[in-house]
C-alpha atoms as a PDB file:
ATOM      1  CA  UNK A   1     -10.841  24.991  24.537  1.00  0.00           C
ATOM      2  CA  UNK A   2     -14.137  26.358  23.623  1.00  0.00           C
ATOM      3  CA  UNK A   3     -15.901  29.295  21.954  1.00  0.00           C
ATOM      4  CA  UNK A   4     -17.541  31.295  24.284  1.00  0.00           C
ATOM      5  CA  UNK A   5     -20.629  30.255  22.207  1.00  0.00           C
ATOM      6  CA  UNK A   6     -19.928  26.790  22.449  1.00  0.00           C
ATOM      7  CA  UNK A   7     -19.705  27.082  26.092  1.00  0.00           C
ATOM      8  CA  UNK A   8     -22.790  28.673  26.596  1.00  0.00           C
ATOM      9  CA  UNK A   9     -24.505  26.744  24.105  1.00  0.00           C
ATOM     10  CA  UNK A  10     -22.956  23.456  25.407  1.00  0.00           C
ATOM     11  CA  UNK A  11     -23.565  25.033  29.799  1.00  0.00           C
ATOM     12  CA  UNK A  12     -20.076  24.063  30.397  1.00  0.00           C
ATOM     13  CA  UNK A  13     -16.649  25.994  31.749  1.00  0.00           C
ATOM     14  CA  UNK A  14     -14.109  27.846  29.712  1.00  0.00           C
ATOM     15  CA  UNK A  15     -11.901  25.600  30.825  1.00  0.00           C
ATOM     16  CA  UNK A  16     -13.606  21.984  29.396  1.00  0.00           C
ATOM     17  CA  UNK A  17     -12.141  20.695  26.435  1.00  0.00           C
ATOM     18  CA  UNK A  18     -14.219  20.239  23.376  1.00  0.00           C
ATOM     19  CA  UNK A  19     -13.530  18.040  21.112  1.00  0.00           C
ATOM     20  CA  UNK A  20     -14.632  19.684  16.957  1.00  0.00           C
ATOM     21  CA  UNK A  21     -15.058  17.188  13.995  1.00  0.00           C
ATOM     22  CA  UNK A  22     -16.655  16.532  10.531  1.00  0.00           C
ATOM     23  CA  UNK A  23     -18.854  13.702   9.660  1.00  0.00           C
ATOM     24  CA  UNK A  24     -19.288  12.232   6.124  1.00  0.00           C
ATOM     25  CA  UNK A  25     -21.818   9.684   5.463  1.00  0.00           C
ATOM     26  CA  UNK A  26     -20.787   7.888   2.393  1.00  0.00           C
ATOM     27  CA  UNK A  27     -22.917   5.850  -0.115  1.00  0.00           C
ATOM     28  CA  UNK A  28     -21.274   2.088  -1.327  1.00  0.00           C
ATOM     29  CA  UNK A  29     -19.905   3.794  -4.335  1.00  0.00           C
ATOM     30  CA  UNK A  30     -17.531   6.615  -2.918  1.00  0.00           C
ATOM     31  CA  UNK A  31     -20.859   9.439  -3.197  1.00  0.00           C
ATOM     32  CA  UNK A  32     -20.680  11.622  -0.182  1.00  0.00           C
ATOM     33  CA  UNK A  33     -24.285  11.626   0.932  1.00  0.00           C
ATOM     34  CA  UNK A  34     -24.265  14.209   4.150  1.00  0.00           C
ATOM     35  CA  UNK A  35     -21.754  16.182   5.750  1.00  0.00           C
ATOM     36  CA  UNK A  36     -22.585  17.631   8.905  1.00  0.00           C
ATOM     37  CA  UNK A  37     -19.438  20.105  10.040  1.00  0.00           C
ATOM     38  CA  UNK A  38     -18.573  20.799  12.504  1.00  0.00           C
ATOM     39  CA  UNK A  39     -20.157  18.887  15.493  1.00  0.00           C
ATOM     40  CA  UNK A  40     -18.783  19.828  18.871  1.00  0.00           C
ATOM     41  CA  UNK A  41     -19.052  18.233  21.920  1.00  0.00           C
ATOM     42  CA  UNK A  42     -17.475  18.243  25.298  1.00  0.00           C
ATOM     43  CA  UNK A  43     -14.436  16.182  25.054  1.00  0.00           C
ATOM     44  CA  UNK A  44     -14.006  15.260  29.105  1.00  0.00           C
ATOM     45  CA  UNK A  45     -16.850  12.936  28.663  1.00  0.00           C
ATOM     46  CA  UNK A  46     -17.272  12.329  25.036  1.00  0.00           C
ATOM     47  CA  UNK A  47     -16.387   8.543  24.192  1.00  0.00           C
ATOM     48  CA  UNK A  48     -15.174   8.684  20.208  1.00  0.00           C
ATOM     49  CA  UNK A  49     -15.830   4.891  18.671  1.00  0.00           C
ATOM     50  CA  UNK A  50     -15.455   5.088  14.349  1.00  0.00           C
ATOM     51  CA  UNK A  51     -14.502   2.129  12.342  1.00  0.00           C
ATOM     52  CA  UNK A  52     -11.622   2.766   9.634  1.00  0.00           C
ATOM     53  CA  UNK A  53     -12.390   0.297   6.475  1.00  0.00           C
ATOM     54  CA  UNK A  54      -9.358  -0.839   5.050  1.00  0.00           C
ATOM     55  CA  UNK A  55     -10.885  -2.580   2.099  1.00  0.00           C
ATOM     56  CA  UNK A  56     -10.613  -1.498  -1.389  1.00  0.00           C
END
């Protein structure tokens, strides 16, 4: 559930989920390049598509 800040900052309920993560941007060889932490968003209407590389 959110913050108080994060619901007044996002204008929604107390009672709407939020959904809190961290995202890396990483260069071809392994360098983190930006972080940006943490990003929140509603999480009732927040659609969450990442790719997962399984490749060494």
């Amino acid at each position: 559930m959110p913050t108080e800040h994060e619901a007044q900052t996002l204008r929604i309920g107390s009672g709407v989920p939020v959904l809190r993560y961290t995202r890396r941007h990483i260069a071809d060889n392994g360098r983190i390049v930006e972080v940006a932490h943490p990003i929140v968003r509603r999480g009732d209407t927040t659609v969450v598509d990442f790719v997962i590389d399984l490749e060494d």
